[in-house]
Structure formats: structure tokens, C-alpha cells
Protein backbone atom coordinates (compact mmCIF):
# COMPACT_ATOMS: atom_id res chain seq x y z
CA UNK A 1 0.00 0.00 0.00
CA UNK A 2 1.28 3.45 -0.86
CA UNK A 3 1.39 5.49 1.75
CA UNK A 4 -0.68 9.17 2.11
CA UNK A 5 1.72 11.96 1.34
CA UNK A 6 2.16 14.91 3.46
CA UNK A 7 -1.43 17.68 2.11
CA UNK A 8 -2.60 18.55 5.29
CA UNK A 9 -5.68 20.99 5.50
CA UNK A 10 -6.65 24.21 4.18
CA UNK A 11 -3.72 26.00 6.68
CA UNK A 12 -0.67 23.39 5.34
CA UNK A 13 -1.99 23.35 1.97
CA UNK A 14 -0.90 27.61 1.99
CA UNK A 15 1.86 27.07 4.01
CA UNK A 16 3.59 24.74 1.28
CA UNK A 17 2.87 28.60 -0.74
CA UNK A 18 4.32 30.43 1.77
CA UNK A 19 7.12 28.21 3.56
CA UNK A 20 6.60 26.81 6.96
CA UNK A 21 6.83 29.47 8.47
CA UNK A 22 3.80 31.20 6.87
CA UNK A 23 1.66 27.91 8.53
CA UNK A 24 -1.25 28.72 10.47
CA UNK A 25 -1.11 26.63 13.59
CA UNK A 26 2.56 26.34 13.36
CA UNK A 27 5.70 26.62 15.78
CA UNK A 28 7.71 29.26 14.22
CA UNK A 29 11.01 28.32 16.03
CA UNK A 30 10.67 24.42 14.65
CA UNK A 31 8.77 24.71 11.48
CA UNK A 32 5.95 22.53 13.91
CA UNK A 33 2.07 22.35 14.23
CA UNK A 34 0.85 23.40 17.75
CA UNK A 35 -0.20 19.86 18.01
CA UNK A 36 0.24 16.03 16.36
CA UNK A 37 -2.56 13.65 16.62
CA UNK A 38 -2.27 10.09 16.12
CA UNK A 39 -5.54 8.40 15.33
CA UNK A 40 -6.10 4.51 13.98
CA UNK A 41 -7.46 1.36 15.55
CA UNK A 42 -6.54 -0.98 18.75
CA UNK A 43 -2.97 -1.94 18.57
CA UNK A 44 -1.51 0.23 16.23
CA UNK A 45 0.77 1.84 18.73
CA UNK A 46 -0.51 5.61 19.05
CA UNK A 47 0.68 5.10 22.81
CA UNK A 48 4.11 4.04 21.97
CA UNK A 49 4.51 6.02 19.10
CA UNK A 50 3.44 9.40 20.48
CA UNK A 51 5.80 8.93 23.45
CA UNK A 52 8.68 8.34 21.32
CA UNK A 53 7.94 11.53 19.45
CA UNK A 54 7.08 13.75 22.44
CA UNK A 55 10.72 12.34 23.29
CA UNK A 56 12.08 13.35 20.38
CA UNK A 57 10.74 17.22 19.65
CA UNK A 58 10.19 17.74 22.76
CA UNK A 59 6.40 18.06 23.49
CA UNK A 60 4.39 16.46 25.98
CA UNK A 61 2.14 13.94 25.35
CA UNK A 62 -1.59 13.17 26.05
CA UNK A 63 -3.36 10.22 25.61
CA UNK A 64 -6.87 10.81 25.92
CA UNK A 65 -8.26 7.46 26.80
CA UNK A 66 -6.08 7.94 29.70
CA UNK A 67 -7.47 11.63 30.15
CA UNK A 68 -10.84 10.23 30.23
CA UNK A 69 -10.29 7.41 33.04
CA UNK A 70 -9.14 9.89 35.39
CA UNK A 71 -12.02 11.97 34.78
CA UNK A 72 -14.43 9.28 35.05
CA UNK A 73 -12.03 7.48 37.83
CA UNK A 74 -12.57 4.20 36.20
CA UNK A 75 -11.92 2.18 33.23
CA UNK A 76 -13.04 2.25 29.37
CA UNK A 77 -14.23 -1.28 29.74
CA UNK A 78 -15.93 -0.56 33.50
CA UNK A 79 -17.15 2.75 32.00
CA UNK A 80 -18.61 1.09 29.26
CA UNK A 81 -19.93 -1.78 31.29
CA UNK A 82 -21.68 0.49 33.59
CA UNK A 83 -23.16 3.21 31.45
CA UNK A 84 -22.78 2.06 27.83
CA UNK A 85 -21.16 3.36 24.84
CA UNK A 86 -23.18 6.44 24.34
CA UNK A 87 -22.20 7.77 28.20
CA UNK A 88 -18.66 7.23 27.11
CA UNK A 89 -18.79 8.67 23.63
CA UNK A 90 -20.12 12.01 25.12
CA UNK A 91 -17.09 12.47 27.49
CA UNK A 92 -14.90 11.49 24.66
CA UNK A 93 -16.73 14.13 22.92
CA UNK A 94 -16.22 17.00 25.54
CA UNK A 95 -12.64 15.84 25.75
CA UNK A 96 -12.05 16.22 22.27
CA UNK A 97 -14.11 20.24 22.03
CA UNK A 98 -11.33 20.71 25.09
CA UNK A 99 -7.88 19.79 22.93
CA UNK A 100 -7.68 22.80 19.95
CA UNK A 101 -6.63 24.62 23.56
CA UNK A 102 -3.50 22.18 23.67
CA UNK A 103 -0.51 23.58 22.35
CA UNK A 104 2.77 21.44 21.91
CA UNK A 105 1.28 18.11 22.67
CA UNK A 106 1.21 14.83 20.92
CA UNK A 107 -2.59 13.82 21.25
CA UNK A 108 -2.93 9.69 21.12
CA UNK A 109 -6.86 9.03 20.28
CA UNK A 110 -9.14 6.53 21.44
CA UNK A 111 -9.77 4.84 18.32
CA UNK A 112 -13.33 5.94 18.03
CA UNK A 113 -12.75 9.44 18.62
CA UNK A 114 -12.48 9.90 14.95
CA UNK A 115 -16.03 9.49 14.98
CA UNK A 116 -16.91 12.85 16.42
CA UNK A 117 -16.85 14.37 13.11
CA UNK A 118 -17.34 18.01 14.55
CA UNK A 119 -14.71 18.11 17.27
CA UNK A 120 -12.64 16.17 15.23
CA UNK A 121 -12.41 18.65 12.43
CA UNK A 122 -12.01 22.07 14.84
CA UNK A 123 -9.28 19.60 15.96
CA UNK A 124 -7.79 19.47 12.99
CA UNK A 125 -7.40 22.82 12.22
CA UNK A 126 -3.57 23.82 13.12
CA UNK A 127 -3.08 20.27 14.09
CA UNK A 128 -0.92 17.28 11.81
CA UNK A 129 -3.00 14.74 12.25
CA UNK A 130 -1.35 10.83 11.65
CA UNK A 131 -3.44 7.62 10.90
CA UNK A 132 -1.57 4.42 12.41
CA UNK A 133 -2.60 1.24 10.46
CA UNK A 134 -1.89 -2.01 10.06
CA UNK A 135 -3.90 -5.23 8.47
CA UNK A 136 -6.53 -7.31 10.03
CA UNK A 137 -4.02 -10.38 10.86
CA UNK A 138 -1.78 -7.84 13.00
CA UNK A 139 -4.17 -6.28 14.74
CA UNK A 140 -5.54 -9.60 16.26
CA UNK A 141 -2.00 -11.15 16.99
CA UNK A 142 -1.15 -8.01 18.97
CA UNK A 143 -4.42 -7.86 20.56
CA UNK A 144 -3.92 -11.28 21.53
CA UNK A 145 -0.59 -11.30 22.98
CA UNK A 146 -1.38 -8.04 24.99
CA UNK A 147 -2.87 -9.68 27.91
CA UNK A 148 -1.98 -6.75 30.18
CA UNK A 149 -4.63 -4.56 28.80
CA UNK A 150 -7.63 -7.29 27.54
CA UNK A 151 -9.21 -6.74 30.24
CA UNK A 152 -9.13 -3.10 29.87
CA UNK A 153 -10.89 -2.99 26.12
CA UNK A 154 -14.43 -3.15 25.65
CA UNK A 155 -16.42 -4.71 22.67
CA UNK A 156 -16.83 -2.66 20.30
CA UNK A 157 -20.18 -3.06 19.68
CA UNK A 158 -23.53 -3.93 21.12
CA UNK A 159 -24.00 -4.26 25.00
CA UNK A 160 -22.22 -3.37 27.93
CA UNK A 161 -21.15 -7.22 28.76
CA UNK A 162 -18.16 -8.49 26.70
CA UNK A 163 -19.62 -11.92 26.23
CA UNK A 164 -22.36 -10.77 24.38
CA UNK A 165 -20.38 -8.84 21.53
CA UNK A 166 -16.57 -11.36 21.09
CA UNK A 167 -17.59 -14.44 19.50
CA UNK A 168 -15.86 -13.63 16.37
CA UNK A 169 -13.25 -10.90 17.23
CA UNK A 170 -12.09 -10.57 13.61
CA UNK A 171 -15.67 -10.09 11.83
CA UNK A 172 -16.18 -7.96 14.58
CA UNK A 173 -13.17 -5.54 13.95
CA UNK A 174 -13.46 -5.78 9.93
CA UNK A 175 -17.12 -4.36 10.84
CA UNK A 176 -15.76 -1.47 12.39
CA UNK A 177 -13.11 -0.80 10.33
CA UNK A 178 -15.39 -1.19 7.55
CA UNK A 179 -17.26 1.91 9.07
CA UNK A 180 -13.97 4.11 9.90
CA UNK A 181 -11.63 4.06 7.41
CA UNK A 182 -12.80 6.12 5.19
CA UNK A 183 -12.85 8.42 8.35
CA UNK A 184 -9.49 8.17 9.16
CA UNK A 185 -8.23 8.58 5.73
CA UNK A 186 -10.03 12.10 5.33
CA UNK A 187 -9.61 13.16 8.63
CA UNK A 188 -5.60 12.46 8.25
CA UNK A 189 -2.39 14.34 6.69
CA UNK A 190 -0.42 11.02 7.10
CA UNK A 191 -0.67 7.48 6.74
CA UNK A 192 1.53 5.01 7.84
CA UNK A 193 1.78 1.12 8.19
CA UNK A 194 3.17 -0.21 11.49
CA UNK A 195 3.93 -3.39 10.89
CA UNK A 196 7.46 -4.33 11.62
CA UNK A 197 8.37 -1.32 12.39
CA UNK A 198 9.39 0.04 16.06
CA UNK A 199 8.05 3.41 17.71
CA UNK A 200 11.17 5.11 17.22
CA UNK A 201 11.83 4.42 13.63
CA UNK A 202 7.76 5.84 13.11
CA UNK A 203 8.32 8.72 15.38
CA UNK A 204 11.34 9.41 13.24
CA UNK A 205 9.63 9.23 10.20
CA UNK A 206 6.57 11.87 11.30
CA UNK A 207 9.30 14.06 12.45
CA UNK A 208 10.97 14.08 8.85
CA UNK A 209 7.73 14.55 7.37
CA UNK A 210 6.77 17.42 9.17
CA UNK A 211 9.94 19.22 8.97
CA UNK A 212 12.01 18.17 5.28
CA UNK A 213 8.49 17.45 3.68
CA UNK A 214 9.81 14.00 2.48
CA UNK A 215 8.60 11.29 0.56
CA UNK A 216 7.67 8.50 3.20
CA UNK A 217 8.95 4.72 2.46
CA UNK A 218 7.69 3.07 4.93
């Protein structure tokens, strides 16, 4: 798959007129956006990946599922479990109306986030926003070997109790997917695959891409 070339939005699309520098949104000392969100599905590594490149330039990092479990003071999956989806979805929601605030952050979403099309577009604006993917086969090999966190992620769909929704994980993710994608491809400046590849070397790569404009290989 070819990966999606650095267009950005309306501000990035003038800037590449203007030079960096004339980029709305933009760090003028580093030729950066005020913020860099990483958006994609379970187990791409937005966690690992944004840490590495808050390492590396220097910002701090949020990851907003996290955000959200303080605030609620319990889990996704207990949130979820309790409440449902739509109580969680609506303090995903205010979280995300909260983040155009956030200057020199890297921003790891929830991977539903990108469904708040409203938020997620003011968001966008002054933002470079990264889409993590990888295939189908990946996805459930790295959700299975992370039994850490299993616990921790809710079905995706239908009730509250996990039983009901996980009898067929992989027809269950290529149904949301199905629904996303073409979310996360419009509502991205970058695309990159993760498989095989480690946090740093992808952190790396953003960086160049933000900064030199480069063709990306990976």
C-alpha cells in the first residue's frame, strides 16, 4: 500500500505557498504544528509512538483514553460496562471540544474518537493529524498477545457485557473498520503502516515529514 503523502488541510496546503513558516497553527522556532494527533485502531501503537515523538521534539504527550479514566475514575471497559457506549462517547466528545486549547502536545486518540466528526475537524485545524494502520491479521495477533490490557478494552459493539459482543473478534473488527476508514483517511495528513516497524523508527519518520516534507517509504 502506498502510503498518504504529506497535504494537510486548508492551513498546510498555503503554508507549502508560503514556507513553513507562513503555517497557520505552526511553531515558528521548529517549522511545527501546535499539536500532532495520532488516530487509527486498537494496537496500532498511538501510545508508543506518540511517546517516542514527544521524546524526540520535545512536546508532551496526552493520551486521551487515559485523560478520560481519570475523569471518570474508572476504566473504558468498567465505563462502558456500567453506562454504555453512548455515556462514554459524550465524554470522549467533551474531551475532544477541550484539545484545539492544547498547544505542543502529541494527542494519542481513542480509536473511536475519529467518529466525532465536529470536534474532530475544529481539531484538525492547526493540528498534523497521523493515521496508524496495520492489516486485520496484526491487529488480532497483537491484541492477543497483549494480555496486560484485555481486560481493559471493551467490545466494540452492542452491550455493555463483553460476552455478548466477542464471538468472532475478527468479523467484529473488519465491521468497524469497515465503518472508519474512510474516516481516518479524510480526517488524516499522514498514513503510515506499522507493521514491523518500532516506535522510534515511526516517530522518526513523522518528524521528517513534518519538517524536510519527504517522501515516506515506509
Amino acid at each position: 500500500r502506498q502510503d498518504k503523502q504529506y497535504r494537510g488541510g486548508s492551513g498546510y496546503r498555503q503554508a507549502m505557498k508560503n514556507g513553513v513558516d507562513g503555517m497557520d497553527g505552526v511553531d515558528e522556532q521548529q517549522g511545527l504544528p501546535k499539536r500532532i494527533v495520532l488516530t487509527g485502531f486498537r494496537a496500532t501503537g498511538k501510545t508508543a509512538v506518540g511517546k517516542a515523538l514527544a521524546r524526540l521534539i520535545g512536546f508532551r504527550f496526552l493520551d486521551t483514553d487515559q485523560e478520560l479514566c481519570q475523569r471518570m475514575g474508572c476504566s473504558v471497559t468498567e465505563a462502558v460496562r456500567q453506562h454504555g457506549w453512548p455515556y462514554f462517547r459524550e465524554q470522549e466528545q467533551t474531551l475532544l471540544a477541550e484539545l484545539p486549547c492544547w498547544q505542543e502536545t502529541i494527542i494519542a486518540t481513542g480509536g473511536g474518537a475519529i467518529l466525532h466528526q465536529n470536534e474532530w475537524q475544529e481539531l484538525h485545524q492547526g493540528s498534523f493529524v497521523v493515521w496508524l494502520r496495520t492489516d486485520l491479521a496484526t491487529t488480532l495477533s497483537r491484541l492477543a498477545r497483549d494480555q496486560k490490557t484485555a481486560a481493559q478494552r471493551p467490545a466494540l459493539t452492542g452491550g455493555r457485557d463483553r460476552q455478548e459482543d466477542v464471538q468472532d473478534p475478527a468479523k467484529e473488527i473488519s465491521a468497524v473498520l469497515a465503518e472508519r476508514e474512510p474516516l481516518y483517511r479524510a480526517g488524516s495528513d499522514l498514513a503510515l503502516d506499522t507493521e514491523g516497524k518500532t516506535p522510534k523508527a515511526l516517530a522518526g519518520v513523522i518528524h521528517e515529514q513534518l519538517i524536510f516534507h519527504q517522501p515516506c517509504s515506509l
